[in-house]
C-alpha atoms as a PDB file:
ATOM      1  CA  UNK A   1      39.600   9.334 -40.162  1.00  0.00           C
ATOM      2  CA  UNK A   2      40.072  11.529 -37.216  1.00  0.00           C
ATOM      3  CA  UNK A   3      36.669  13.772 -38.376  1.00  0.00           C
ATOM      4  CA  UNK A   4      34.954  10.140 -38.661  1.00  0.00           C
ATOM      5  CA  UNK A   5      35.867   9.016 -35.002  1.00  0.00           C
ATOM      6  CA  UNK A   6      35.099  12.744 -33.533  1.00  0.00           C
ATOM      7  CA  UNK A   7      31.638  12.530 -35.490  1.00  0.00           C
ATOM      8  CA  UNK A   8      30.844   8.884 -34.122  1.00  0.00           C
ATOM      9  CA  UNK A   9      31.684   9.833 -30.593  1.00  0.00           C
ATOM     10  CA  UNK A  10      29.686  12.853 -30.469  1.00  0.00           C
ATOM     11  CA  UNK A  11      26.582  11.088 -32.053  1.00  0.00           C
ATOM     12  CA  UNK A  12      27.200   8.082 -29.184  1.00  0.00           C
ATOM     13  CA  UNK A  13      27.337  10.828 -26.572  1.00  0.00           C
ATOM     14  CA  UNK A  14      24.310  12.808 -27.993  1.00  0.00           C
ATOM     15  CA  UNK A  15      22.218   9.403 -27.525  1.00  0.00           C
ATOM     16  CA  UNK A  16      23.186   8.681 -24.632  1.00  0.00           C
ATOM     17  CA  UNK A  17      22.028  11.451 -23.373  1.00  0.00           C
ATOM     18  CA  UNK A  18      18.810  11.168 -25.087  1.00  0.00           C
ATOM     19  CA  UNK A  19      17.943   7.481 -24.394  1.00  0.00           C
ATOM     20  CA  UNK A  20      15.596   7.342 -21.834  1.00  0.00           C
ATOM     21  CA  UNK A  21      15.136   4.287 -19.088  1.00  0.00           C
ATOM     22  CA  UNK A  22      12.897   1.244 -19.750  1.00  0.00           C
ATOM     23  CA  UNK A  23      11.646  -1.711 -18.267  1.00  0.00           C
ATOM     24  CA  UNK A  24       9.083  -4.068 -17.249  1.00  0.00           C
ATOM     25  CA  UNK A  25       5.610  -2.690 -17.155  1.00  0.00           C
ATOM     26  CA  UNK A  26       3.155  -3.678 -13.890  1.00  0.00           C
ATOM     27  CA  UNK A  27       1.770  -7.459 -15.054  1.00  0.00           C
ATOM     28  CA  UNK A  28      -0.989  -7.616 -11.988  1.00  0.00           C
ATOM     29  CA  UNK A  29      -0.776 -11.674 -12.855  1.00  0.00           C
ATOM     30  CA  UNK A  30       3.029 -11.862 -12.126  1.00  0.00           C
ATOM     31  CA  UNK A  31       3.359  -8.190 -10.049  1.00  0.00           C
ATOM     32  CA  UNK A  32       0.606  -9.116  -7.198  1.00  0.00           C
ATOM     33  CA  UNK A  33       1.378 -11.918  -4.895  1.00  0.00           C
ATOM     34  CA  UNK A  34      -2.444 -13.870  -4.960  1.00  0.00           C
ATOM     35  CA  UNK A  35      -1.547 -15.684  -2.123  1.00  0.00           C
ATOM     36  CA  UNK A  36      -1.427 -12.441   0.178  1.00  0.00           C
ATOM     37  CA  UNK A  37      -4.999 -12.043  -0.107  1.00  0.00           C
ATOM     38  CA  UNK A  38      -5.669 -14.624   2.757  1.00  0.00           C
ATOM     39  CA  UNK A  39      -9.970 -14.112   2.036  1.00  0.00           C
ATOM     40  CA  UNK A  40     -11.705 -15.456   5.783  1.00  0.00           C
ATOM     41  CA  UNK A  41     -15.091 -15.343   6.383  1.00  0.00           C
ATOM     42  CA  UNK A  42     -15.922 -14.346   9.752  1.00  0.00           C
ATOM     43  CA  UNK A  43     -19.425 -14.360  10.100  1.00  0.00           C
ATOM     44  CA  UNK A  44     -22.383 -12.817  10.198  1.00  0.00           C
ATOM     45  CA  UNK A  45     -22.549  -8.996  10.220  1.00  0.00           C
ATOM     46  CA  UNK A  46     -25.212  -6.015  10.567  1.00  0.00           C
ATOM     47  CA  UNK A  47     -25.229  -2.583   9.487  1.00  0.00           C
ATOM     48  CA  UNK A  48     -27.339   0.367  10.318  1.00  0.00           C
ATOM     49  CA  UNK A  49     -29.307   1.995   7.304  1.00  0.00           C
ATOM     50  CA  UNK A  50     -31.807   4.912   7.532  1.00  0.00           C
ATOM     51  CA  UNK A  51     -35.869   3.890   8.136  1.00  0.00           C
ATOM     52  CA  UNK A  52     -37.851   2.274   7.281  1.00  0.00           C
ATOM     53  CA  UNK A  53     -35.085  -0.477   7.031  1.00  0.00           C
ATOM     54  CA  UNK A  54     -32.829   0.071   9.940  1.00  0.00           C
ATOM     55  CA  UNK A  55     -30.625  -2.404   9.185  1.00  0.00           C
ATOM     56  CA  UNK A  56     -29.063  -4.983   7.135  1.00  0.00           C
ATOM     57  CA  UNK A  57     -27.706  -8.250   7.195  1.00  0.00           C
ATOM     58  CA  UNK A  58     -24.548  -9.634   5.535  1.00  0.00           C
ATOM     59  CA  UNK A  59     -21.690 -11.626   6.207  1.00  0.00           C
ATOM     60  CA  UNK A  60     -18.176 -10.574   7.228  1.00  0.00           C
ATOM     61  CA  UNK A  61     -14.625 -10.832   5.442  1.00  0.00           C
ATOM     62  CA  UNK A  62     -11.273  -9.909   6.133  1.00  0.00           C
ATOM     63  CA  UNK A  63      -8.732 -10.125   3.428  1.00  0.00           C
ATOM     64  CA  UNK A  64      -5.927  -8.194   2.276  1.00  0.00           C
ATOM     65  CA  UNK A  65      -6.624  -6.100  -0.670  1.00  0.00           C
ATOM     66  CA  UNK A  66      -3.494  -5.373  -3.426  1.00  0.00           C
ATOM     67  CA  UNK A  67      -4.898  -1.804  -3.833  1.00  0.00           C
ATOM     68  CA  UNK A  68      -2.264   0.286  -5.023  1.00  0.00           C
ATOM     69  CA  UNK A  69       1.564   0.661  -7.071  1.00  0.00           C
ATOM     70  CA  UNK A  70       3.982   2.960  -5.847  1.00  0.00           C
ATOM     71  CA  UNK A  71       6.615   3.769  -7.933  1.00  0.00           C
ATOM     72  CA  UNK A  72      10.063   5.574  -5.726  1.00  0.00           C
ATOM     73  CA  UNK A  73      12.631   6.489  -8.422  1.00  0.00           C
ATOM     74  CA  UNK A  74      15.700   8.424  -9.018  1.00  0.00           C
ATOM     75  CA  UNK A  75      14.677  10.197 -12.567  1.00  0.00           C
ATOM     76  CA  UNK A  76      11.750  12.281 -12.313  1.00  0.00           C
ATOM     77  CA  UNK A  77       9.060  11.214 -13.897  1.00  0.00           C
ATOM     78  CA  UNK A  78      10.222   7.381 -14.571  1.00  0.00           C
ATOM     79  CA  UNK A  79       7.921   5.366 -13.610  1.00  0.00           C
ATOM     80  CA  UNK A  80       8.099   1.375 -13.251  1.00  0.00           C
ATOM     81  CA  UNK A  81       5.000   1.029 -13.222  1.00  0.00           C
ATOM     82  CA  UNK A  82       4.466   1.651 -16.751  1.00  0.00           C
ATOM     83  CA  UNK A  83       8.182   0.806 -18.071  1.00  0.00           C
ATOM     84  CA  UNK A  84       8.998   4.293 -19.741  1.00  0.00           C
ATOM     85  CA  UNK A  85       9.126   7.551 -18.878  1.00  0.00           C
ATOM     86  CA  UNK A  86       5.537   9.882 -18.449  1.00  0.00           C
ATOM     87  CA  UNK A  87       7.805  13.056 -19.239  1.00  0.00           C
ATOM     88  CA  UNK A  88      10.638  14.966 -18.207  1.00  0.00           C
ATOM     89  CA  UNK A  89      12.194  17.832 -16.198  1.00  0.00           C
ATOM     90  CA  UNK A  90      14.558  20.628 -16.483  1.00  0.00           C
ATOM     91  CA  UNK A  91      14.653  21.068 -12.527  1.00  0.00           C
ATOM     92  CA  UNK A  92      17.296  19.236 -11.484  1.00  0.00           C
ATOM     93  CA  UNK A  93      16.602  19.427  -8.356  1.00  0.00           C
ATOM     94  CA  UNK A  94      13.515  17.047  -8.861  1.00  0.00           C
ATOM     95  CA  UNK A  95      16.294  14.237  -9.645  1.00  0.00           C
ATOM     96  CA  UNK A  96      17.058  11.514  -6.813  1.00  0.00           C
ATOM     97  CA  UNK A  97      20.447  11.648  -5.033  1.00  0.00           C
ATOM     98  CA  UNK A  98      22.325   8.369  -3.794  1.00  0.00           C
ATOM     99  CA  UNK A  99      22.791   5.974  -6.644  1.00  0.00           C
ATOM    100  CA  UNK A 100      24.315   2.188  -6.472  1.00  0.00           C
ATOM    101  CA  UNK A 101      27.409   3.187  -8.764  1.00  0.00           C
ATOM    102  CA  UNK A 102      28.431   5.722  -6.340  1.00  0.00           C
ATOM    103  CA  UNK A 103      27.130   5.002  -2.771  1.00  0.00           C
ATOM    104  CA  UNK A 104      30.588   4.070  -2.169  1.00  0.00           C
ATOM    105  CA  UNK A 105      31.983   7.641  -2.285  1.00  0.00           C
ATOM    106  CA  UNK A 106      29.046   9.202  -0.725  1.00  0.00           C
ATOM    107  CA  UNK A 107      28.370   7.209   2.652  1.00  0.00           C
ATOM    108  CA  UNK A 108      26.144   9.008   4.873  1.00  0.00           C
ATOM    109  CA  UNK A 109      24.369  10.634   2.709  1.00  0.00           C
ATOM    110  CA  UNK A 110      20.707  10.951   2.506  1.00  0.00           C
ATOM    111  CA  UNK A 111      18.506   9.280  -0.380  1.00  0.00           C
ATOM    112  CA  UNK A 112      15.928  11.138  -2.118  1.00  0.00           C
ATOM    113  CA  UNK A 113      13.117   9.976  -4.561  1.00  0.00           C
ATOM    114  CA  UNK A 114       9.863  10.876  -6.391  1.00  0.00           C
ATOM    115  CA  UNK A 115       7.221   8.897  -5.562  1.00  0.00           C
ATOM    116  CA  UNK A 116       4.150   7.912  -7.406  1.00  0.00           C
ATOM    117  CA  UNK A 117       0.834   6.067  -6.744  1.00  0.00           C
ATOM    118  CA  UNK A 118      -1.764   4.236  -8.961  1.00  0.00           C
ATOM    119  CA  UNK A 119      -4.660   2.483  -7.618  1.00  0.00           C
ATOM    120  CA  UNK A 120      -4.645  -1.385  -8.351  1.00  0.00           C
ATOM    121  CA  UNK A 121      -8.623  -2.183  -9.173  1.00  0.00           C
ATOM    122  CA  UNK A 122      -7.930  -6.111  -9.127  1.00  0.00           C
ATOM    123  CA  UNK A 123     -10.234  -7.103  -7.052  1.00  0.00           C
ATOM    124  CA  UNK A 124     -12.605  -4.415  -7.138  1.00  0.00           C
ATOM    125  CA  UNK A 125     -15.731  -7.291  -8.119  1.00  0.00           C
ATOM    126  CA  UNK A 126     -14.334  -9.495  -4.772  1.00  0.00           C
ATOM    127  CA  UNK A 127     -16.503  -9.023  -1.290  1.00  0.00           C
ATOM    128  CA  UNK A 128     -15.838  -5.513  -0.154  1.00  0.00           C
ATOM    129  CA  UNK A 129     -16.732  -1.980  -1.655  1.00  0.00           C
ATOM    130  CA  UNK A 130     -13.656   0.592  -3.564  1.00  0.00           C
ATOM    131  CA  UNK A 131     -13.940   3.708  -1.242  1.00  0.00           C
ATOM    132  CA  UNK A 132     -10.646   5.562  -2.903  1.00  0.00           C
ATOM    133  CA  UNK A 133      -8.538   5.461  -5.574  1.00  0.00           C
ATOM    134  CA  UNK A 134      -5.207   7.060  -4.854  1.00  0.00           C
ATOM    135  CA  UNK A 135      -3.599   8.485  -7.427  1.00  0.00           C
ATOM    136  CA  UNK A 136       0.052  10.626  -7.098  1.00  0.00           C
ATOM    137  CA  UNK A 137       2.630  12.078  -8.474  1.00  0.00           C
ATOM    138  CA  UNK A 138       5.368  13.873  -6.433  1.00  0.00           C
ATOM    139  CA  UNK A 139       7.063  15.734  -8.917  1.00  0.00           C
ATOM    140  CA  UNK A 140       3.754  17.766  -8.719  1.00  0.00           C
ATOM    141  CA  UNK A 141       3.987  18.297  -4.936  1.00  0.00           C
ATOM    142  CA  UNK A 142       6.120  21.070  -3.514  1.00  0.00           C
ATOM    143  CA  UNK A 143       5.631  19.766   0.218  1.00  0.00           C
ATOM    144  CA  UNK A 144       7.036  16.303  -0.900  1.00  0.00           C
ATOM    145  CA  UNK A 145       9.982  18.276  -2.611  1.00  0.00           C
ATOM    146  CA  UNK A 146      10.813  20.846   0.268  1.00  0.00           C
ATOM    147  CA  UNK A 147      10.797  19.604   4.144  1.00  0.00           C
ATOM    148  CA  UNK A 148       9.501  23.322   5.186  1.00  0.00           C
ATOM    149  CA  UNK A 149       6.904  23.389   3.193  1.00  0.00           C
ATOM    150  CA  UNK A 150       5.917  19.408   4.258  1.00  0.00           C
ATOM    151  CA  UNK A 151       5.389  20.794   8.075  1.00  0.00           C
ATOM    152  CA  UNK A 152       2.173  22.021   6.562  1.00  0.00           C
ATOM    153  CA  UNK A 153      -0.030  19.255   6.932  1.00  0.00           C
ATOM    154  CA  UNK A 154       2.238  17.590   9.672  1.00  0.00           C
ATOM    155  CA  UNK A 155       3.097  20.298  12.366  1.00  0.00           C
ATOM    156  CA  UNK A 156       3.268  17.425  15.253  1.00  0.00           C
ATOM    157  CA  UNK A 157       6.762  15.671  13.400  1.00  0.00           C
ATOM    158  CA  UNK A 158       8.817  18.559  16.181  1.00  0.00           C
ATOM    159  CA  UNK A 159       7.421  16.562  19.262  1.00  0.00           C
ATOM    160  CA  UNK A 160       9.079  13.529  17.513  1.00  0.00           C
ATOM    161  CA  UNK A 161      12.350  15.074  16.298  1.00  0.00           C
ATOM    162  CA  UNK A 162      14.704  14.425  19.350  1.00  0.00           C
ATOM    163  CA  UNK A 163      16.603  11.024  20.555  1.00  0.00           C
ATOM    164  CA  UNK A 164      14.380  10.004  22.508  1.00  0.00           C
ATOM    165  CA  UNK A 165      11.374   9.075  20.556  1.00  0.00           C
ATOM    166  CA  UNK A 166      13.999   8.201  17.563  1.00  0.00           C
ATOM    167  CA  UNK A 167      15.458   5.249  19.927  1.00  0.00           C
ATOM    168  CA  UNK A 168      11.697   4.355  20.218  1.00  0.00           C
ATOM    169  CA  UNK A 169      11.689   3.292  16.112  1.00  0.00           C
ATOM    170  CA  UNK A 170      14.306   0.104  17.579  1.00  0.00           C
ATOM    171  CA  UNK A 171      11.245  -1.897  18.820  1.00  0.00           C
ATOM    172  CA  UNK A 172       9.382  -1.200  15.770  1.00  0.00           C
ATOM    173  CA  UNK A 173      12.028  -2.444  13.798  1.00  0.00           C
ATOM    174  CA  UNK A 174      12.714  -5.527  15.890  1.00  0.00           C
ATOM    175  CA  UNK A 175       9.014  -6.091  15.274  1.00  0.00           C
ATOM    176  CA  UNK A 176       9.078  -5.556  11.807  1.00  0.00           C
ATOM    177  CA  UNK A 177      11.442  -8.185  11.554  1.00  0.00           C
ATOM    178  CA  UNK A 178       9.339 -10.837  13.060  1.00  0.00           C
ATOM    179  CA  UNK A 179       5.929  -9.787  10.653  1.00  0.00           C
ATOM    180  CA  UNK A 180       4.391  -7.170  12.901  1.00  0.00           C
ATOM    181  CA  UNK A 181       4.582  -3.515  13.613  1.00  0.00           C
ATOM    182  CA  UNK A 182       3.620  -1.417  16.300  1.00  0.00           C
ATOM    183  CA  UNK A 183       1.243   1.402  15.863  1.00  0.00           C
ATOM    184  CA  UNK A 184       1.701   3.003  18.645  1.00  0.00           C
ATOM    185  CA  UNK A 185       4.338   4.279  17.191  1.00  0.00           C
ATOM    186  CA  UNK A 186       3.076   6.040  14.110  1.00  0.00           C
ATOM    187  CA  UNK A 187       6.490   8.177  13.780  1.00  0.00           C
ATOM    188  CA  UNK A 188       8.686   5.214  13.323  1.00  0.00           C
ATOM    189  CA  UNK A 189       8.415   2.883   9.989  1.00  0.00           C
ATOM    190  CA  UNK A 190      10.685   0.190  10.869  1.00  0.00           C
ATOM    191  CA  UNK A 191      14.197  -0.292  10.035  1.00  0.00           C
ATOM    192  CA  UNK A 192      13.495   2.492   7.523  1.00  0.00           C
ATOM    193  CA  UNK A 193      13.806   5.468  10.402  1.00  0.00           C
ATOM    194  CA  UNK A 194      11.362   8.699  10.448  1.00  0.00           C
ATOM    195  CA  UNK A 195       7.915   8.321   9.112  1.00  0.00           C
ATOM    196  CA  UNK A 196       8.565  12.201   9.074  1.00  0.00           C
ATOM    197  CA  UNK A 197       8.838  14.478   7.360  1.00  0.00           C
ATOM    198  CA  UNK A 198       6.745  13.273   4.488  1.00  0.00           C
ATOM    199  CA  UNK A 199       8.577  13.938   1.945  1.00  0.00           C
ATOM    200  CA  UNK A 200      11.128  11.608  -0.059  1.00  0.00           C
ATOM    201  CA  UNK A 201      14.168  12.930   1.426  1.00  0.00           C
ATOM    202  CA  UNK A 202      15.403   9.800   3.508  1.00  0.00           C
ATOM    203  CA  UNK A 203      17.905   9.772   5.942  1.00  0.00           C
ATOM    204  CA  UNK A 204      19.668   6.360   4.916  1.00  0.00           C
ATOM    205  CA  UNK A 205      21.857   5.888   2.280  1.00  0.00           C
ATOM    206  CA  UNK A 206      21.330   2.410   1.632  1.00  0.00           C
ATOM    207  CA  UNK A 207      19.380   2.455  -1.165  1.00  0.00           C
ATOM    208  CA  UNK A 208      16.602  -0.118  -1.042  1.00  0.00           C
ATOM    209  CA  UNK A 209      16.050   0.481   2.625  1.00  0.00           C
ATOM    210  CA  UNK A 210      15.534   4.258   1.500  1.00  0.00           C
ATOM    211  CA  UNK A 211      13.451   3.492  -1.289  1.00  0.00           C
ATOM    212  CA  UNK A 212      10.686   1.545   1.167  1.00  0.00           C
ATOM    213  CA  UNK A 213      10.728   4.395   3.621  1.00  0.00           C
ATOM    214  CA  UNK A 214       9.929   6.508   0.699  1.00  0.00           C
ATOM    215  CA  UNK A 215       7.036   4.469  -0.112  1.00  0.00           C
ATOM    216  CA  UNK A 216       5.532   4.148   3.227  1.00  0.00           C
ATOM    217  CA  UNK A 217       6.104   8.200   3.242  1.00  0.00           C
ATOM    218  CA  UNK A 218       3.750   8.088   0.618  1.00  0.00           C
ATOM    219  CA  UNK A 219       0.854   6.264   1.946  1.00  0.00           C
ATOM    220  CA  UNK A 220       1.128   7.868   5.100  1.00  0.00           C
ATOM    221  CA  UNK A 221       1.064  11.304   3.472  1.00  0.00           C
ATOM    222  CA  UNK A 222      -2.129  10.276   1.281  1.00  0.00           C
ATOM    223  CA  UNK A 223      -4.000   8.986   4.438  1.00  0.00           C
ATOM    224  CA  UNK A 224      -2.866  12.468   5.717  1.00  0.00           C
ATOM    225  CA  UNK A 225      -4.461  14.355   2.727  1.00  0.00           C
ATOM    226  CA  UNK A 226      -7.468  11.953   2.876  1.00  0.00           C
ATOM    227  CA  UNK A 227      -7.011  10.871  -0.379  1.00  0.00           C
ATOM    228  CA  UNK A 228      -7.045   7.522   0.870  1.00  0.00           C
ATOM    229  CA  UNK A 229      -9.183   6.070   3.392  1.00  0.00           C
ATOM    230  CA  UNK A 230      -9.191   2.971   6.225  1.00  0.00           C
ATOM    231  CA  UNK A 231     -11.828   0.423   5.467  1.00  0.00           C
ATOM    232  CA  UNK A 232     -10.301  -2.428   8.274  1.00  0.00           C
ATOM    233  CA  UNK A 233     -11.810  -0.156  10.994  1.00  0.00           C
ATOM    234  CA  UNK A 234     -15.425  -0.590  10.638  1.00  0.00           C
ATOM    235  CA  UNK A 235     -17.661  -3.142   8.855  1.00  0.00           C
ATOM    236  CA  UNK A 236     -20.189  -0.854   7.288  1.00  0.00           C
ATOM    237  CA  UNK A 237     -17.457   1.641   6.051  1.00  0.00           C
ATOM    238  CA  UNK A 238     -14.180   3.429   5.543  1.00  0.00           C
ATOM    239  CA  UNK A 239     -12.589   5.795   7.729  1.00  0.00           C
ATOM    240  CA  UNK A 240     -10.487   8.196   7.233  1.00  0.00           C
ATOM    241  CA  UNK A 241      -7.210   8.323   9.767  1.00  0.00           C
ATOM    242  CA  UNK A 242      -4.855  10.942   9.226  1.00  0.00           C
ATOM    243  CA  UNK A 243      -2.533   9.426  11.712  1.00  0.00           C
ATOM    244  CA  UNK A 244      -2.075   6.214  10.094  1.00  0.00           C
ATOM    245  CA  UNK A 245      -2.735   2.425  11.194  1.00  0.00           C
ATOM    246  CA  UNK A 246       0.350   0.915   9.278  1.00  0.00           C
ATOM    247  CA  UNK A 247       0.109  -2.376  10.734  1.00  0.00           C
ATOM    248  CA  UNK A 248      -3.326  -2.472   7.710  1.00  0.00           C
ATOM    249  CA  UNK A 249      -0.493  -2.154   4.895  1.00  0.00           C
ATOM    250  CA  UNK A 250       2.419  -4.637   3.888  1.00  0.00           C
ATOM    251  CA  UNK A 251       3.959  -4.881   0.549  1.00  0.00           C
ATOM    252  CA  UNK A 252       6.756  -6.048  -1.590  1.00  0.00           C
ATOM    253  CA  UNK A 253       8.749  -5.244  -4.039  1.00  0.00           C
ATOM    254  CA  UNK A 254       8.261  -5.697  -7.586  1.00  0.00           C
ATOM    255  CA  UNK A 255      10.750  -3.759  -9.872  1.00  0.00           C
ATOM    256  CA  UNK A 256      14.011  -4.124 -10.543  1.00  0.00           C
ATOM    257  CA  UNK A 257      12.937  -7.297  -9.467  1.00  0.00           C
ATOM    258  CA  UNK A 258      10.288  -9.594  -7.972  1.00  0.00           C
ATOM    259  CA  UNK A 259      10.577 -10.509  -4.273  1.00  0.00           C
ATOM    260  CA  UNK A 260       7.883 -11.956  -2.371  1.00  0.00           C
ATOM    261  CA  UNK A 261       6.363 -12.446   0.329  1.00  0.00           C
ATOM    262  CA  UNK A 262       5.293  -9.120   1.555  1.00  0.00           C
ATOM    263  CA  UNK A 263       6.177  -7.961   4.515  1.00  0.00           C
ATOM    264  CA  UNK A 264       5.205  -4.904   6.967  1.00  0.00           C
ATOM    265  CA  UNK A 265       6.067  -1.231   5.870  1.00  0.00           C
ATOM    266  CA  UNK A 266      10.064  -0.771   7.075  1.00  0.00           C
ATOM    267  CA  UNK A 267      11.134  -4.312   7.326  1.00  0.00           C
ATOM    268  CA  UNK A 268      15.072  -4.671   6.836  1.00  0.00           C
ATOM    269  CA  UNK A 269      15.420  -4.564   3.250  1.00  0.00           C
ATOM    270  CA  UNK A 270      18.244  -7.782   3.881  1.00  0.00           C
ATOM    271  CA  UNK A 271      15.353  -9.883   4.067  1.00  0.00           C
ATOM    272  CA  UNK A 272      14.926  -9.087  -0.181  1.00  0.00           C
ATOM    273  CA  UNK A 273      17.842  -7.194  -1.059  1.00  0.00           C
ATOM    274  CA  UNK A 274      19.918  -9.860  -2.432  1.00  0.00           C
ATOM    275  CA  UNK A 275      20.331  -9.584  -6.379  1.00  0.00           C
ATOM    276  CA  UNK A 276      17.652  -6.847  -6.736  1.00  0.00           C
ATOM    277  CA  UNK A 277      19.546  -3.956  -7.417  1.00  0.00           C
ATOM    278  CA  UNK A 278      23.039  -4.316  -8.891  1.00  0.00           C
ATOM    279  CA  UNK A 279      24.689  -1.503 -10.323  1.00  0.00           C
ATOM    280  CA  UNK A 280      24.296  -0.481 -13.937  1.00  0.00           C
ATOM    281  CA  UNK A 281      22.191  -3.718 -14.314  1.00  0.00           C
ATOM    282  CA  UNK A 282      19.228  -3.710 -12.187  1.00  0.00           C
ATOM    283  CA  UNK A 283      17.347  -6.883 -11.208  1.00  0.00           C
ATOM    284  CA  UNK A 284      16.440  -8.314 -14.654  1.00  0.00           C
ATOM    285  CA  UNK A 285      12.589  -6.196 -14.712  1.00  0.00           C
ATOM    286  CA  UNK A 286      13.862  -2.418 -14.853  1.00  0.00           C
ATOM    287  CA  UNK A 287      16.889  -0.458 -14.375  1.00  0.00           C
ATOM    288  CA  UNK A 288      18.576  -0.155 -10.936  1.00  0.00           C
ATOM    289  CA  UNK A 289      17.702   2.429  -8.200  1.00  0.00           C
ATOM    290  CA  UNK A 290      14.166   2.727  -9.723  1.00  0.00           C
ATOM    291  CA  UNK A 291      11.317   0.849  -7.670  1.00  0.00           C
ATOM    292  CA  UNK A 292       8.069  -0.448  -7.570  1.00  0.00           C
ATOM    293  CA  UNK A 293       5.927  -1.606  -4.777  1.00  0.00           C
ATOM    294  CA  UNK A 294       2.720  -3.436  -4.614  1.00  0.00           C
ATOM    295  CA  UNK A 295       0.897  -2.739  -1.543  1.00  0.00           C
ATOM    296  CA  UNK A 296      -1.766  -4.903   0.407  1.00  0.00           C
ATOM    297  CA  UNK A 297      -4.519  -3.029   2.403  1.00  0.00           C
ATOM    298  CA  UNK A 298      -6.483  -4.863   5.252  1.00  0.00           C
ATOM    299  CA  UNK A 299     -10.288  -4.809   4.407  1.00  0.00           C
ATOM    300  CA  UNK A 300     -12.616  -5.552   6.752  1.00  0.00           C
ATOM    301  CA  UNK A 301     -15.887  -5.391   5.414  1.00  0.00           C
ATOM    302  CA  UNK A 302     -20.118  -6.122   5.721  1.00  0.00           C
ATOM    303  CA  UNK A 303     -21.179  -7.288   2.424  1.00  0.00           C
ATOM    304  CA  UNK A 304     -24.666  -6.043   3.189  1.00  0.00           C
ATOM    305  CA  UNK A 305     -23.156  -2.190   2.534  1.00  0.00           C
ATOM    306  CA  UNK A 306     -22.448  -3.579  -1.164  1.00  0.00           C
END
């Protein structure tokens, strides 16, 4: 009897340890929030093209564009987005610190996550053209992994590292909080602290809060790279901006659980926290302290350049 119990609780244990995570896969009729697109016409529009035509006539729209899913998680290589796991890891120091079954114990500490991004094609047939298609995966990316090696491709987050411009991120949050954000201040995303360094180590130990800042990390660092581009600058284009406009993205959140509306990059996560991510449980779409995000990009756009 005592050889039948040890045998059962070492095959539960082995399992357990083999299981993997599941959930919800991205549903882009449930997962995207249709009335965030807000489609205007504006008007009429002209664009330059090369002779003998000069240049074109078309009409003008401004809508927000659901263009990408970013996954933050706490297992490397989970991903929400698709409900399973893409592979695995024997780095454990890819793995995500700060979960909800122990935050109690370990107050003050930082949050870290992988990050990944998939471009959302929904509307790809509305008004305005698909410059980019950002695709990510962190676990991949030493400078997302390492804060050293991050200073690469960001060199100007030491003029922002002192009290000073940190106390600065307090009116960007208040704004936040109210549907707006200040782009002035590129450094700050919100309530959600530092948009430096970009990398998914977050200096916030609630959870959710983290798991934004770790998104918006993300899409600033892609702008950075240029694997992403701008198109609500100009009419007849896309621009790239390594320093980015963030006040062209919002977005909500979508795994554990569905909250909507969206709101700008760094809002207070107490505006959607409630019931999303409970301990052991989740919010009823995915396990807890993984996250997805759908994020809206401005477009501004000629339909002329079609």
């Amino acid at each position: 009897m005592k050889l039948f119990i040890f045998t059962l609780l070492l095959t539960i244990t082995i399992m357990t340890g083999t299981w993997s995570k599941s959930g919800t896969p991205f549903n882009p009729l449930t997962d995207i929030n249709y009335g965030e697109i807000e489609l205007t016409f504006l008007g009429l529009c002209i664009c330059p093209r090369p002779p003998p035509i000069f240049f074109v006539i078309g009409e003008m729209w401004s809508y927000w564009e659901p263009f990408a899913a970013v996954d933050t998680v706490s297992t490397p290589f989970y991903s929400p987005f698709f409900g399973a796991s893409t592979g695995s890891s024997l780095i454990d120091e890819l793995g995500g610190t700060n979960a909800t079954q122990d935050a109690v114990n370990i107050a003050n500490e930082v949050t870290f996550s992988q990050a990944h991004a998939y471009p959302i094609p929904a509307l790809e047939w509305l008004l305005c053209n698909r410059y980019d298609y950002p695709f990510w995966v962190t676990e991949f990316d030493p400078q997302w992994n390492f804060d050293e090696l991050s200073l690469l491709i960001h060199p100007e987050a030491a003029l922002y590292a002192n009290p000073v411009m940190q106390m600065a991120c307090m009116a960007d949050a208040a704004a936040t909080s109210v549907g707006y954000t200040l782009d002035a201040l590129p450094w700050c995303i919100g309530s959600g602290g530092s948009s430096y360094p970009m990398t998914g180590t977050i200096q916030n130990d609630e959870i959710t809060q983290a798991n934004n800042s770790a998104a918006a990390r993300l899409i600033y660092k892609l702008n950075r790279i240029m694997m992403i581009c701008d198109p609500a600058l100009t009419l007849c284009g896309c621009s790239y901006t390594p320093v980015w406009i963030k006040s062209h993205y919002k977005t909500h959140v979508v795994r554990p659980g569905v909250r909507a509306p969206a709101w700008p990059l760094g809002v207070t996560s107490t505006y959607y926290n409630s019931g999303l991510n409970v301990p052991m449980v989740g919010g009823g779409l995915g396990p807890n302290d993984e996250y997805l995000w759908t994020v809206y990009r401005k477009q501004l756009c000629c339909t002329c350049c079609d």
